[in-house]
Protein backbone atom coordinates (compact mmCIF):
# COMPACT_ATOMS: atom_id res chain seq x y z
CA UNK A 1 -0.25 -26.42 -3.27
CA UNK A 2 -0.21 -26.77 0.54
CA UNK A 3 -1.39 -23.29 1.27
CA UNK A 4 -5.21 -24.82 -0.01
CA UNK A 5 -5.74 -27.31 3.19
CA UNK A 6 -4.67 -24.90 5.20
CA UNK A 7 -6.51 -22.02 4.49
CA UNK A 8 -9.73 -24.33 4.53
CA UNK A 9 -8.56 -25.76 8.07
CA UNK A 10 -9.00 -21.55 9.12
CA UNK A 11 -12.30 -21.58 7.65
CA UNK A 12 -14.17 -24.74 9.07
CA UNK A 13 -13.22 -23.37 12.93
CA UNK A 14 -16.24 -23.43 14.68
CA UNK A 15 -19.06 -20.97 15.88
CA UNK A 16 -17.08 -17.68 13.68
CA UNK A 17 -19.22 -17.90 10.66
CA UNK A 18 -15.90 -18.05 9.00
CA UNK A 19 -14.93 -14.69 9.47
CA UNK A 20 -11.15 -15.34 9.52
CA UNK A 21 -9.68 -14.83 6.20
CA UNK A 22 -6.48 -16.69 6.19
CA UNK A 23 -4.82 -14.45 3.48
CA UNK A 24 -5.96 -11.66 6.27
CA UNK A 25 -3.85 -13.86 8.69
CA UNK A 26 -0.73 -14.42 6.74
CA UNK A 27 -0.24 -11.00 5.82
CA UNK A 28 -0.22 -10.49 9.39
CA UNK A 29 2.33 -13.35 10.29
CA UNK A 30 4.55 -11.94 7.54
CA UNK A 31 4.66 -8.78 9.02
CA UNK A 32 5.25 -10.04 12.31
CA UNK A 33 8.26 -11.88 10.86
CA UNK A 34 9.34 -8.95 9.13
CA UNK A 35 9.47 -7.51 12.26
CA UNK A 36 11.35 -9.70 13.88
CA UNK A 37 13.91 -9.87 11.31
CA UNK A 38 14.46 -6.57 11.46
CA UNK A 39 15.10 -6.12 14.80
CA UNK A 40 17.87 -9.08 14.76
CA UNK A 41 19.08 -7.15 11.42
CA UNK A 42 19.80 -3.67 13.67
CA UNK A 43 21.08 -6.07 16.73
CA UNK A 44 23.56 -7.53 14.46
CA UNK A 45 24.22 -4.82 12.25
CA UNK A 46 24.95 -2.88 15.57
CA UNK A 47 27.26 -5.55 17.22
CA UNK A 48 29.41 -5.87 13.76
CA UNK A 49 29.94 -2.15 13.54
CA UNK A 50 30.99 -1.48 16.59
CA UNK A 51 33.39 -4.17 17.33
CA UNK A 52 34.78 -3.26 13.69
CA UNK A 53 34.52 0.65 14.76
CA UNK A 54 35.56 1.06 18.64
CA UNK A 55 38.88 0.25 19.34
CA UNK A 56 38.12 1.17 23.03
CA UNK A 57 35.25 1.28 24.73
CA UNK A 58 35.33 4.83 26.12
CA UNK A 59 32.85 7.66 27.69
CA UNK A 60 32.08 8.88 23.92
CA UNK A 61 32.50 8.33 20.08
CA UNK A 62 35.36 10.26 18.59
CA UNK A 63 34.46 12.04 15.02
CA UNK A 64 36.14 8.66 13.18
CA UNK A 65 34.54 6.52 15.23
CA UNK A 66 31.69 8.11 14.23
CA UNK A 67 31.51 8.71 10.88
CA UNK A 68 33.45 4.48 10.33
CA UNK A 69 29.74 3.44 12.52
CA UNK A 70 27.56 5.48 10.06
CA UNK A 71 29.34 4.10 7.06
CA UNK A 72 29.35 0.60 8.21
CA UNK A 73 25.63 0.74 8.89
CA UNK A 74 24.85 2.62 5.49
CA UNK A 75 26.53 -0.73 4.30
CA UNK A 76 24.35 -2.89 6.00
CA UNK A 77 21.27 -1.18 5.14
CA UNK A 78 21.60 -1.00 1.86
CA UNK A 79 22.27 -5.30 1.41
CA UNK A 80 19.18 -5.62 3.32
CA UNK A 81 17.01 -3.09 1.30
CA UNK A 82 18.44 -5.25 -1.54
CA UNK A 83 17.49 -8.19 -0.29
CA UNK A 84 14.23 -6.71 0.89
CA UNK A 85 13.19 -5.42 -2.33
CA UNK A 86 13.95 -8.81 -3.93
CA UNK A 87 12.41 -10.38 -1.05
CA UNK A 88 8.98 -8.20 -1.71
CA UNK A 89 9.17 -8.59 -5.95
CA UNK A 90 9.06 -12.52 -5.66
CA UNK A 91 6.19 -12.12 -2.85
CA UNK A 92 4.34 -10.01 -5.47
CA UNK A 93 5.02 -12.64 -8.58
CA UNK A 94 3.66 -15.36 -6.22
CA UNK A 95 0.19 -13.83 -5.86
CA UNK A 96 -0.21 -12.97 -9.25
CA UNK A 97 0.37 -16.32 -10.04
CA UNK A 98 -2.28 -17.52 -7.17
């Protein structure tokens, strides 16, 4: 596939001795976009929850408040680790197949 001339782009660079093991480095970039993906995740799960919880902005939460924020994001969390898990179960099919 196209992963092969890349990965042997990483290896040719230069004076290294081809220490850089691309697998090494894509591991690394998929964390990084995990990462990232989770942080939007929490700033939109946060955003959507409140708006749907908070009626008006005041000094503090009142107990429905509350608990509607906690449910709403138990919601949220559990598509994602859904999707997540999914997510991770094709990842491992993929490198058995490599």
């Amino acid at each position: 596939g196209m992963e092969s001339g890349f990965g042997s782009d990483f290896s040719s660079g230069g004076s290294g001795g081809g220490k850089l093991d691309p697998g090494l480095i894509m591991e690394q970039v998929k964390v990084q976009i995990a990462v990232a993906n989770a942080q939007e995740l929490l700033q939109r799960m946060t955003d959507k929850c409140f708006r749907k919880c908070i009626g008006k902005p005041g000094g503090a939460l009142d107990n429905s408040e509350q608990k509607c924020i906690a449910m709403c994001m138990d919601r949220y969390m559990d598509s994602w680790n859904t999707v997540s898990r999914a997510y991770n179960s094709r990842l491992q099919r993929e490198r058995a197949n490599m």
